[in-house]
PDB file of N, CA and C in Angstrom:
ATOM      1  N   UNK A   1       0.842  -1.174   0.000  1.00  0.00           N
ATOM      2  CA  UNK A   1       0.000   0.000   0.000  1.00  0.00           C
ATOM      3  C   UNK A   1       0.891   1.243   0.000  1.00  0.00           C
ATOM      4  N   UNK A   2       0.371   2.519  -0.810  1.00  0.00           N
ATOM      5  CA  UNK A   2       1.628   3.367  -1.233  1.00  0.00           C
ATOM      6  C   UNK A   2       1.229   4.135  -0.178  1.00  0.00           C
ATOM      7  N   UNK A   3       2.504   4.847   0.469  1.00  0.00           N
ATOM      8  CA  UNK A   3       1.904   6.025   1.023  1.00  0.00           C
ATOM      9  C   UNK A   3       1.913   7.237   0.435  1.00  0.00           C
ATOM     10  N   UNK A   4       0.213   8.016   0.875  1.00  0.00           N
ATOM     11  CA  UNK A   4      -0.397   9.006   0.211  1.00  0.00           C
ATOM     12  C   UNK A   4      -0.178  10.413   1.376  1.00  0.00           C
ATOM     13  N   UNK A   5       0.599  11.452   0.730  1.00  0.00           N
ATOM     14  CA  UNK A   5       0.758  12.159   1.416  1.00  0.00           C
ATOM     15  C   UNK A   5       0.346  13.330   0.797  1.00  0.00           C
ATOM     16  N   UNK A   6      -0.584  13.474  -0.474  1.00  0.00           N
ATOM     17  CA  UNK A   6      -1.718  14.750  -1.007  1.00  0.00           C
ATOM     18  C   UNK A   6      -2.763  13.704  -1.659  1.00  0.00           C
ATOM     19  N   UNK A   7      -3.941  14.115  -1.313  1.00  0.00           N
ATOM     20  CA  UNK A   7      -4.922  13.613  -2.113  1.00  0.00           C
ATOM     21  C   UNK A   7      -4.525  13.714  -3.622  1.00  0.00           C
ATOM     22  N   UNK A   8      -5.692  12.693  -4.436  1.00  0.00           N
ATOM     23  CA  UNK A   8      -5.164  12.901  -5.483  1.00  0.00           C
ATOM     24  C   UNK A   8      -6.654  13.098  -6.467  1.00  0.00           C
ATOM     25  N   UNK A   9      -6.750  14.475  -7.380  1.00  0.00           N
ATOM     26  CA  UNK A   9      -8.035  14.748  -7.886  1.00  0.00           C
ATOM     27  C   UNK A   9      -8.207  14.499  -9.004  1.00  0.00           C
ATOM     28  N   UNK A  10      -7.628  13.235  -9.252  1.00  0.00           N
ATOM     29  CA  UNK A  10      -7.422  13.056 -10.881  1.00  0.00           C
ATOM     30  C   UNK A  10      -9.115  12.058 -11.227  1.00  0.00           C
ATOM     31  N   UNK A  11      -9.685  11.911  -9.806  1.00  0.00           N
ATOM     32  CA  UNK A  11     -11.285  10.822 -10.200  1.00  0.00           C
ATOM     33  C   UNK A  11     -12.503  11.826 -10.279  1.00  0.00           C
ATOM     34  N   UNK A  12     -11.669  13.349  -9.551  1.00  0.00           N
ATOM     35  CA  UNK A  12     -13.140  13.813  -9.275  1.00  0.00           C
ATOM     36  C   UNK A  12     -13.387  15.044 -10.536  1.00  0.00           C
ATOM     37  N   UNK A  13     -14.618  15.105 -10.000  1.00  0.00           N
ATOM     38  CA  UNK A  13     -15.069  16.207 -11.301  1.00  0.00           C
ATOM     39  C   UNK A  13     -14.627  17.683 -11.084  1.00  0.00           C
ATOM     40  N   UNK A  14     -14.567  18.675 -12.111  1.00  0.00           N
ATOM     41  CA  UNK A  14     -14.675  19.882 -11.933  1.00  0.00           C
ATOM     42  C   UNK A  14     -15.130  20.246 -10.887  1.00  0.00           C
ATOM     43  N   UNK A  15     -16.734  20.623 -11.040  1.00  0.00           N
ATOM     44  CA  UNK A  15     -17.335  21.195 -10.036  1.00  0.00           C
ATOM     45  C   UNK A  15     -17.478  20.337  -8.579  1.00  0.00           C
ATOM     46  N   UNK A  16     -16.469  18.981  -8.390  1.00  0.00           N
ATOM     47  CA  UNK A  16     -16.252  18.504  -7.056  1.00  0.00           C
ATOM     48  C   UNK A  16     -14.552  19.340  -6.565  1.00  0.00           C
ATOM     49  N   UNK A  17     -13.655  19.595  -7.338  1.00  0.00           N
ATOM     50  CA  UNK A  17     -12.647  20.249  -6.839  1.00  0.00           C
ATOM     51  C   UNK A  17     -12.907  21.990  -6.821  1.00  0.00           C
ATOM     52  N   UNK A  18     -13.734  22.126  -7.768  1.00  0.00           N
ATOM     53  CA  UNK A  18     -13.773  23.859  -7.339  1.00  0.00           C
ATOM     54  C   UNK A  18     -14.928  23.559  -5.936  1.00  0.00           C
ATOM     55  N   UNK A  19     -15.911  23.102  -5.559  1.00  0.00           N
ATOM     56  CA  UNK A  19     -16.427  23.012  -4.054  1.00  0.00           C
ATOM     57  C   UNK A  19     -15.134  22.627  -3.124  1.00  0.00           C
ATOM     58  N   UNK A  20     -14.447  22.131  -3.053  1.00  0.00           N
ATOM     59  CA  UNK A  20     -13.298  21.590  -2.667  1.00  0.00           C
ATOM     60  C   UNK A  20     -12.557  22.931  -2.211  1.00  0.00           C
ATOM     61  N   UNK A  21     -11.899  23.766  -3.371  1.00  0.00           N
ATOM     62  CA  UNK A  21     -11.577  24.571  -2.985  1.00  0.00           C
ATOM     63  C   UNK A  21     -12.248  25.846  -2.340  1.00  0.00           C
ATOM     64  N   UNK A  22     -13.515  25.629  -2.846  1.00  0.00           N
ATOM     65  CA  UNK A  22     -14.305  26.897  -2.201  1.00  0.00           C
ATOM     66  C   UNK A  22     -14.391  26.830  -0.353  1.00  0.00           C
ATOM     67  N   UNK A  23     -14.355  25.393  -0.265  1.00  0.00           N
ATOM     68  CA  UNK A  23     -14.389  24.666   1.199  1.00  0.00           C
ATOM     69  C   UNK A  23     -13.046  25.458   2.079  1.00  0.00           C
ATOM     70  N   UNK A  24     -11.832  25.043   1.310  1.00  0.00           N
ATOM     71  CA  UNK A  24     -10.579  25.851   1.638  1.00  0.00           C
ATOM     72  C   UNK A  24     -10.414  27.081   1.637  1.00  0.00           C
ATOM     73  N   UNK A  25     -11.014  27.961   0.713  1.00  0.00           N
ATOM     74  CA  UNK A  25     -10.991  29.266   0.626  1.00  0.00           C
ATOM     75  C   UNK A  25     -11.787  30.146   1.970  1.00  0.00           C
ATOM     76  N   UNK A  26     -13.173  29.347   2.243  1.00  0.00           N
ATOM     77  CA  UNK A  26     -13.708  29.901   3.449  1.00  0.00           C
ATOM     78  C   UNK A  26     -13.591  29.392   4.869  1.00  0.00           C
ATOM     79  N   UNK A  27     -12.067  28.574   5.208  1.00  0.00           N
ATOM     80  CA  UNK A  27     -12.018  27.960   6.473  1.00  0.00           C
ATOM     81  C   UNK A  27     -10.794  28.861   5.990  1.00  0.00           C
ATOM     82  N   UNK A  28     -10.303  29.369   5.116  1.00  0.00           N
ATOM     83  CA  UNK A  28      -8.620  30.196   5.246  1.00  0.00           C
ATOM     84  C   UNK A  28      -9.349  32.059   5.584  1.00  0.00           C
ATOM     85  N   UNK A  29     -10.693  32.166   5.085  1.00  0.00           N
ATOM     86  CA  UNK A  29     -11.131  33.295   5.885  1.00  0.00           C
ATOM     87  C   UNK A  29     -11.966  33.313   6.941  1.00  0.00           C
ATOM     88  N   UNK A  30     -12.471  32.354   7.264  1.00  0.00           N
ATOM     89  CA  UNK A  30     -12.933  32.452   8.639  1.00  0.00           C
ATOM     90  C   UNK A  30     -11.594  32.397   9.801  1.00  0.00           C
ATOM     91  N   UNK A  31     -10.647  31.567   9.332  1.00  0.00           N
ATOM     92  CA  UNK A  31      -9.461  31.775  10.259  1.00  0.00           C
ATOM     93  C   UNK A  31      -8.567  32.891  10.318  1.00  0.00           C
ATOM     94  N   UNK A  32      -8.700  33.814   9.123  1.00  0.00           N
ATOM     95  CA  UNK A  32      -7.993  35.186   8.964  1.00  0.00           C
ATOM     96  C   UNK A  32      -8.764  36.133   9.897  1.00  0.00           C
ATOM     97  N   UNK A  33      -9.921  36.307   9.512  1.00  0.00           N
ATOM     98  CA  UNK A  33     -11.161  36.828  10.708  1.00  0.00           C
ATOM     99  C   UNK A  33     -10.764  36.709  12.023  1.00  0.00           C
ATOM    100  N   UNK A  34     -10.656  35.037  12.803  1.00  0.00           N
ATOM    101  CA  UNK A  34     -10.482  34.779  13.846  1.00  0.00           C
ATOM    102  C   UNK A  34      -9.314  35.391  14.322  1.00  0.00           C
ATOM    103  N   UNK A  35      -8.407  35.564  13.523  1.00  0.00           N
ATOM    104  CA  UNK A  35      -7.243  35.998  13.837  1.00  0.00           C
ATOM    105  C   UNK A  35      -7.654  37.394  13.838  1.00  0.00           C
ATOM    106  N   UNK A  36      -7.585  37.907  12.978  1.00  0.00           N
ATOM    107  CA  UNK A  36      -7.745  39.439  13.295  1.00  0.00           C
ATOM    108  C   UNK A  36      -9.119  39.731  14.148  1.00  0.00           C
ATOM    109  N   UNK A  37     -10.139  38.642  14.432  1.00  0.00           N
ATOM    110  CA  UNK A  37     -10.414  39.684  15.734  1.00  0.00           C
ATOM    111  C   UNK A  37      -9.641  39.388  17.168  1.00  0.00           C
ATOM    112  N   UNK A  38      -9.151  38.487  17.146  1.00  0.00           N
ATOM    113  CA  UNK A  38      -8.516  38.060  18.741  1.00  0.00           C
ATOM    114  C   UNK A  38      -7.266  39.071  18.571  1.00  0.00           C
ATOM    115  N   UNK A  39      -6.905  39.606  17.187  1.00  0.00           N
ATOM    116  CA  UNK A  39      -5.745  40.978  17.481  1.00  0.00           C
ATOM    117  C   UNK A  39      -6.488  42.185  17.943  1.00  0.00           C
ATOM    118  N   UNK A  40      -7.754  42.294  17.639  1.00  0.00           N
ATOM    119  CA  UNK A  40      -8.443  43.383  18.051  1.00  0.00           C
ATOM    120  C   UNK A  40      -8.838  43.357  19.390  1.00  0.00           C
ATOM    121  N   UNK A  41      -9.170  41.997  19.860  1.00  0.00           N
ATOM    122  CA  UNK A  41      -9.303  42.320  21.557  1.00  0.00           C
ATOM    123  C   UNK A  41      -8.440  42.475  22.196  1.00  0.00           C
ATOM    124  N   UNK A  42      -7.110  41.979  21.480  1.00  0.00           N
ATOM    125  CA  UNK A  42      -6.291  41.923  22.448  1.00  0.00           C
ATOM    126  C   UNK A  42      -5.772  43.677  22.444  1.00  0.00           C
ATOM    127  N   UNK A  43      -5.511  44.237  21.044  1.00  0.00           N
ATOM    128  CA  UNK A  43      -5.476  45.871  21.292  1.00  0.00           C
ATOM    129  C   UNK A  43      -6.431  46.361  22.435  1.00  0.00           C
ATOM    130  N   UNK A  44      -7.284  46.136  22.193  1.00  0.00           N
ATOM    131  CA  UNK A  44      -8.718  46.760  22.819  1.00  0.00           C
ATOM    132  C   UNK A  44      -8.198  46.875  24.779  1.00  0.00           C
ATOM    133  N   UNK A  45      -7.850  45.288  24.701  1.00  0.00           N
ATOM    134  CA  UNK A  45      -7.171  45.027  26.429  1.00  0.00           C
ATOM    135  C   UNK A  45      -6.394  45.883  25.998  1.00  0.00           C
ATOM    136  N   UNK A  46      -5.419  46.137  25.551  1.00  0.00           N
ATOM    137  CA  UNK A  46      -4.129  46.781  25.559  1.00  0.00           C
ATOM    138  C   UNK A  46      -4.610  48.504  25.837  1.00  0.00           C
ATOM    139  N   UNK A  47      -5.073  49.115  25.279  1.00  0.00           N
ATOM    140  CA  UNK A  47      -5.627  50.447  25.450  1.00  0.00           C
ATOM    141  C   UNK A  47      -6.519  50.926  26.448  1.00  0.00           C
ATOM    142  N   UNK A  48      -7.422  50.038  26.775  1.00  0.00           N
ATOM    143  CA  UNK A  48      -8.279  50.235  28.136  1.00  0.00           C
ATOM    144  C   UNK A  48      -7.112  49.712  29.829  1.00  0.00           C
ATOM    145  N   UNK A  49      -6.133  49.009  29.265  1.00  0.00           N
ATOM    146  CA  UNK A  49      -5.250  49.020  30.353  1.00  0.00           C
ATOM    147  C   UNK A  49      -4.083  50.328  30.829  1.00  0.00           C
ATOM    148  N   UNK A  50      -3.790  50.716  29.328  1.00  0.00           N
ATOM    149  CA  UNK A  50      -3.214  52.243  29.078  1.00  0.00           C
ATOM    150  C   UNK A  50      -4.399  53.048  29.570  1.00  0.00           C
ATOM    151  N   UNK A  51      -5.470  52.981  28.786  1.00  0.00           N
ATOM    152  CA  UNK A  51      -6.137  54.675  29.791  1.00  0.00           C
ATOM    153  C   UNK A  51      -6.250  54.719  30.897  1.00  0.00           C
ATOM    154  N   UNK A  52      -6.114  53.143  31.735  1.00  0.00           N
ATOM    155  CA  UNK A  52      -6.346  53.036  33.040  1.00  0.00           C
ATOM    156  C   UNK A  52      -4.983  53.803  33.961  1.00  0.00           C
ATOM    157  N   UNK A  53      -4.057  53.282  33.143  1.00  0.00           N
ATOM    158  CA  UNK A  53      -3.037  53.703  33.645  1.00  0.00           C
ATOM    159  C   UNK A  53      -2.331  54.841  33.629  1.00  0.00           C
ATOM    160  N   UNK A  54      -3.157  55.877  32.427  1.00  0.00           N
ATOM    161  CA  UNK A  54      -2.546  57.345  32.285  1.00  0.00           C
ATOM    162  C   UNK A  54      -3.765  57.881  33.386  1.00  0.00           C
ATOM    163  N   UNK A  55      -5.080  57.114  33.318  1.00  0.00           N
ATOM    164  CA  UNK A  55      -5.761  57.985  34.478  1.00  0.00           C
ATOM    165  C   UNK A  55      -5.108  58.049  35.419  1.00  0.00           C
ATOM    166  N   UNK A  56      -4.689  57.005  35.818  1.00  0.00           N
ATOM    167  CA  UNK A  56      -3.874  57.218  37.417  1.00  0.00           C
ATOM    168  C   UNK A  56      -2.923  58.068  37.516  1.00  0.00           C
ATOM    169  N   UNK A  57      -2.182  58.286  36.584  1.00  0.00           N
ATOM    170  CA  UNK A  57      -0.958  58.960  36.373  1.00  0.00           C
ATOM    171  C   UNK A  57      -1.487  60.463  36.271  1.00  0.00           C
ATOM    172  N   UNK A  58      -2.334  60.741  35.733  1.00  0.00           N
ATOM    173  CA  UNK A  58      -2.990  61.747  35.793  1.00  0.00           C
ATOM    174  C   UNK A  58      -3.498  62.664  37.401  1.00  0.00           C
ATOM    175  N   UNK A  59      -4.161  61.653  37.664  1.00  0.00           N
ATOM    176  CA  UNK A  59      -4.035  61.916  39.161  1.00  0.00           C
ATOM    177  C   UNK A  59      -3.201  62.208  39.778  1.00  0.00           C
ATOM    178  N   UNK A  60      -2.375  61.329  39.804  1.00  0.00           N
ATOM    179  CA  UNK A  60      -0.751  61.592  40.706  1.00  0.00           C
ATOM    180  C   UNK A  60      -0.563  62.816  40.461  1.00  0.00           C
ATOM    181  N   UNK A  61      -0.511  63.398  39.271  1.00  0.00           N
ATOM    182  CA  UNK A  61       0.394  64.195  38.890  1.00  0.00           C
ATOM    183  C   UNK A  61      -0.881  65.479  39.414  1.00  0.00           C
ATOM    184  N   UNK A  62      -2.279  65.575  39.281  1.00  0.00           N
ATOM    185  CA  UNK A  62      -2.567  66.551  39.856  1.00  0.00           C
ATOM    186  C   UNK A  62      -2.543  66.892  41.388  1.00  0.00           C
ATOM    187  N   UNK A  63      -2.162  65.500  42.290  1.00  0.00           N
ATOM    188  CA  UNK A  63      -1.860  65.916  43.627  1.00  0.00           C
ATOM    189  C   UNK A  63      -0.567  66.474  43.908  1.00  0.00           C
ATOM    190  N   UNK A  64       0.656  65.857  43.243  1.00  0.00           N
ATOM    191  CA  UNK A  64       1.842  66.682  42.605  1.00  0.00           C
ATOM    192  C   UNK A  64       1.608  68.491  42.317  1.00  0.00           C
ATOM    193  N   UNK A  65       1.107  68.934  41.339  1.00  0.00           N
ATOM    194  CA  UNK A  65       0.698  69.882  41.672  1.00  0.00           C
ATOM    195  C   UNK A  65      -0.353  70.914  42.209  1.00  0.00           C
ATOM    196  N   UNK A  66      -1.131  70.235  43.155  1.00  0.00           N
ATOM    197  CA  UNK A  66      -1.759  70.765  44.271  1.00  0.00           C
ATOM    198  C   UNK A  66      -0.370  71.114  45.239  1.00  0.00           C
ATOM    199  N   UNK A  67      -0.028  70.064  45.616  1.00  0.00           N
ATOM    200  CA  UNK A  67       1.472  69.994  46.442  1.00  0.00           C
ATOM    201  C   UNK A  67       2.163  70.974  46.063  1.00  0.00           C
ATOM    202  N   UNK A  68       2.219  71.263  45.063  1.00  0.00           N
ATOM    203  CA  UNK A  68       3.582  72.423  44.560  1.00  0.00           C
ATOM    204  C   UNK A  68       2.924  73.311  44.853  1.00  0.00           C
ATOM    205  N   UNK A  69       1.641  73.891  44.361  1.00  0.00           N
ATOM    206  CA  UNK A  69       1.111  75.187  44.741  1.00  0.00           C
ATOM    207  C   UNK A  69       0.801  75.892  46.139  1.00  0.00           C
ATOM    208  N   UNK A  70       0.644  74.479  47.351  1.00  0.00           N
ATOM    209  CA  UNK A  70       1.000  75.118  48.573  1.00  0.00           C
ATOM    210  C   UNK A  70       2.079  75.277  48.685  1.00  0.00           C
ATOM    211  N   UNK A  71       3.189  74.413  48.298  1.00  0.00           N
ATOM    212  CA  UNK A  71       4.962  74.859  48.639  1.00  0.00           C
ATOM    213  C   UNK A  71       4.996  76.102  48.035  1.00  0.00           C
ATOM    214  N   UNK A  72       4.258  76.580  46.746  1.00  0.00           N
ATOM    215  CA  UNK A  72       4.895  78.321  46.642  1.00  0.00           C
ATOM    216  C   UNK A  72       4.322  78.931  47.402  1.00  0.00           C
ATOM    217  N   UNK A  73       2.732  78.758  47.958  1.00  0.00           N
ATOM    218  CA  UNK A  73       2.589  79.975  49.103  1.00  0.00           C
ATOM    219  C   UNK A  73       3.083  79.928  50.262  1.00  0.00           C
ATOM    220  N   UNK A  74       3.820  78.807  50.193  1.00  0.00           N
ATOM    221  CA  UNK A  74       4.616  78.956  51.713  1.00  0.00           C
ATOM    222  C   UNK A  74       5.777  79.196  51.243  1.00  0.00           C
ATOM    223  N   UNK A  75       6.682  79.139  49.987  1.00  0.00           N
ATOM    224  CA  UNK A  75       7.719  80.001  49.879  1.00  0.00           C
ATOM    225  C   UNK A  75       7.642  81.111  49.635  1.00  0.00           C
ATOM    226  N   UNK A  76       6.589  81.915  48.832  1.00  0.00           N
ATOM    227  CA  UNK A  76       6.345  83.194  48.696  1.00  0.00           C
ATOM    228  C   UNK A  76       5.868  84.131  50.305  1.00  0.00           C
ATOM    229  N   UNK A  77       5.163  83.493  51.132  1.00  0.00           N
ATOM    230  CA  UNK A  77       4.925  84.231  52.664  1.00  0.00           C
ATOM    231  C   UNK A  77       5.987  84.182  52.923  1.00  0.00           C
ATOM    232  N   UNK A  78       7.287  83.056  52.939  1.00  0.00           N
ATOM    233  CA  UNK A  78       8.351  83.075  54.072  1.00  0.00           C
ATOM    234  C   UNK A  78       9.388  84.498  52.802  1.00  0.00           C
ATOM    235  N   UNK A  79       9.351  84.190  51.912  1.00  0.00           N
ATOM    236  CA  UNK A  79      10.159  85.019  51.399  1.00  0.00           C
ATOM    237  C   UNK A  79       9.757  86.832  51.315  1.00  0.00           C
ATOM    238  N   UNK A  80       8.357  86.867  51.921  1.00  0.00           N
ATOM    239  CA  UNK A  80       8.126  88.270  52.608  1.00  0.00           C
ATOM    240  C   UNK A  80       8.134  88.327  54.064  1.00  0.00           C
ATOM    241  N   UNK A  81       8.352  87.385  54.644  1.00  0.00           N
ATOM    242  CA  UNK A  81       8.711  87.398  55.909  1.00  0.00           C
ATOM    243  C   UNK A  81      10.135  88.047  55.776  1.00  0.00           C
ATOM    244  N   UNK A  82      11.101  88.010  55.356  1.00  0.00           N
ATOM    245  CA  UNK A  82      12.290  87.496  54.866  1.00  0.00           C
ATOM    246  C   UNK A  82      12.557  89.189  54.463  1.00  0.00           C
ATOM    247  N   UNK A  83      11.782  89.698  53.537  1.00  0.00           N
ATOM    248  CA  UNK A  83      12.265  90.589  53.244  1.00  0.00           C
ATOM    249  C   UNK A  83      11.927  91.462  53.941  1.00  0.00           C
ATOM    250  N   UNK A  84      10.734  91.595  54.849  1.00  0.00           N
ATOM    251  CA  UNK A  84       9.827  92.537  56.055  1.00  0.00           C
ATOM    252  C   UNK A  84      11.456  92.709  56.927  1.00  0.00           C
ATOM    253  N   UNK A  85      11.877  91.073  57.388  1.00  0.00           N
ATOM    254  CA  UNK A  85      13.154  91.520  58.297  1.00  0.00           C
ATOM    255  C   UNK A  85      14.273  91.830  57.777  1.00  0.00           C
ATOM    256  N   UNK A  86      14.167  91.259  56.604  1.00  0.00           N
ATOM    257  CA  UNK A  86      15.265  92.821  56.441  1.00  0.00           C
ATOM    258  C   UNK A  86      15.909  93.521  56.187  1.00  0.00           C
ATOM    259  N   UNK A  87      14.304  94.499  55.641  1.00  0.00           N
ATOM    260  CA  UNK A  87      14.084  96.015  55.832  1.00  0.00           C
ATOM    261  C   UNK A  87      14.365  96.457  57.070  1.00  0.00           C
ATOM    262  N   UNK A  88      13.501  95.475  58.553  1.00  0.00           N
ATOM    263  CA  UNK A  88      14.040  95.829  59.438  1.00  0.00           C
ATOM    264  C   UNK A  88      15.512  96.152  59.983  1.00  0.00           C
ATOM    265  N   UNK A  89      15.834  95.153  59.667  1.00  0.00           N
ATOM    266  CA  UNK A  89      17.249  94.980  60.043  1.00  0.00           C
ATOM    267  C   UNK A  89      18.229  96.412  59.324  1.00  0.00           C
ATOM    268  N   UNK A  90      17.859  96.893  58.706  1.00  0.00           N
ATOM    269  CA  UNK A  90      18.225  97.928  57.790  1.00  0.00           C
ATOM    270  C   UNK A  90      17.750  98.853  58.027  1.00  0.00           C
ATOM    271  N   UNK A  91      17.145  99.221  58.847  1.00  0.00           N
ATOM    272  CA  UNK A  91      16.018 100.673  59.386  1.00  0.00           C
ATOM    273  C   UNK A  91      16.931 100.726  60.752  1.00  0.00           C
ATOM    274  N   UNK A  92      17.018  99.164  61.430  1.00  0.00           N
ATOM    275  CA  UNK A  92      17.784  99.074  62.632  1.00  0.00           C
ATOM    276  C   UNK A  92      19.597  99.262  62.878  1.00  0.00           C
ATOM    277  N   UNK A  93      19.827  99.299  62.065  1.00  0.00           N
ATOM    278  CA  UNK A  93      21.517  99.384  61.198  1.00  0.00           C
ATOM    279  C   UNK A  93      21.284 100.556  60.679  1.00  0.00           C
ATOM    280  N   UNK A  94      20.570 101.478  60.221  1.00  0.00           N
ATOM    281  CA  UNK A  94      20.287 102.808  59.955  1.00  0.00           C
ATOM    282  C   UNK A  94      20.416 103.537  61.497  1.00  0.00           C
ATOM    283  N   UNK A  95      19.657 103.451  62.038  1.00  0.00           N
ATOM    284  CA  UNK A  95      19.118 104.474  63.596  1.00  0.00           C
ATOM    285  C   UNK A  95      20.398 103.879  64.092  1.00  0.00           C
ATOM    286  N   UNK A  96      21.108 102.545  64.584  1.00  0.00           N
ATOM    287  CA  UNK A  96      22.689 102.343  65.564  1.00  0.00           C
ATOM    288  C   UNK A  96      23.280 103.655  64.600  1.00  0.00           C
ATOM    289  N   UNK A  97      23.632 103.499  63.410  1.00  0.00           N
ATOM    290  CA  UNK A  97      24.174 104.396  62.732  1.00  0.00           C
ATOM    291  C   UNK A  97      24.085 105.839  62.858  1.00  0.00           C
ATOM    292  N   UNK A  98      23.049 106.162  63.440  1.00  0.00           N
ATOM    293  CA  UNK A  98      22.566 107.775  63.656  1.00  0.00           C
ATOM    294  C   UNK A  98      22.517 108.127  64.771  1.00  0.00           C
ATOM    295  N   UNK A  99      22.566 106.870  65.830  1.00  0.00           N
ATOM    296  CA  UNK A  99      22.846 107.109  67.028  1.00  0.00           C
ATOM    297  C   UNK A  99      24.023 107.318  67.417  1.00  0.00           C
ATOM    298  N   UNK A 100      25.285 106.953  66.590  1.00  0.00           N
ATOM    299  CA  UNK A 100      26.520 106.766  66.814  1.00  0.00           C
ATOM    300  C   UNK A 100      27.117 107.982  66.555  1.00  0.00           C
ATOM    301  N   UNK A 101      26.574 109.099  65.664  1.00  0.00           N
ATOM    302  CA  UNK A 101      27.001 110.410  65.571  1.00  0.00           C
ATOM    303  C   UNK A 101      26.737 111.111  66.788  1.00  0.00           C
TER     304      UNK A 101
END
């Protein structure tokens, strides 16, 4: 017994090998389909895991700058604290100075 390793269409008719191939033609696009939609879910996961993750990041970053905007009003008060003394200190270094004449 020979071994058969391709069918052989030399018994069948025309219109039994073009069904034949039509058979092949729509199991090679239903599997192109399958494929390209399981690439599409898997994008789909892929992007809803990204927006998840720029939301968060998003967040962070607006408590980040909440955070910064109290650190400038507390560097901007201390840095008129800062300059209030001194002026003082300079009004006070003025008058020793006028006292000393």
């Amino acid at each position: 017994m020979p071994l058969i390793l391709a069918p052989s269409y030399d018994d069948h008719t025309r219109e039994e090998i073009e069904a034949h191939l039509e058979q092949v033609r729509t199991r090679r696009i239903a599997a192109a389909l399958a494929y390209q939609h399981g690439k599409m879910v898997r994008l789909e996961g892929q992007q809803e895991s990204l927006d998840m993750r720029l939301g968060k990041h998003y967040a962070s970053l607006g408590r980040y700058i909440d955070q910064l905007d109290k650190a400038m009003d507390k560097v901007e008060r201390q840095l008129a604290v800062c300059q209030t003394l001194h002026n003082e200190s300079g009004f006070v270094a003025d008058r020793i100075e006028l006292a000393r004449r």
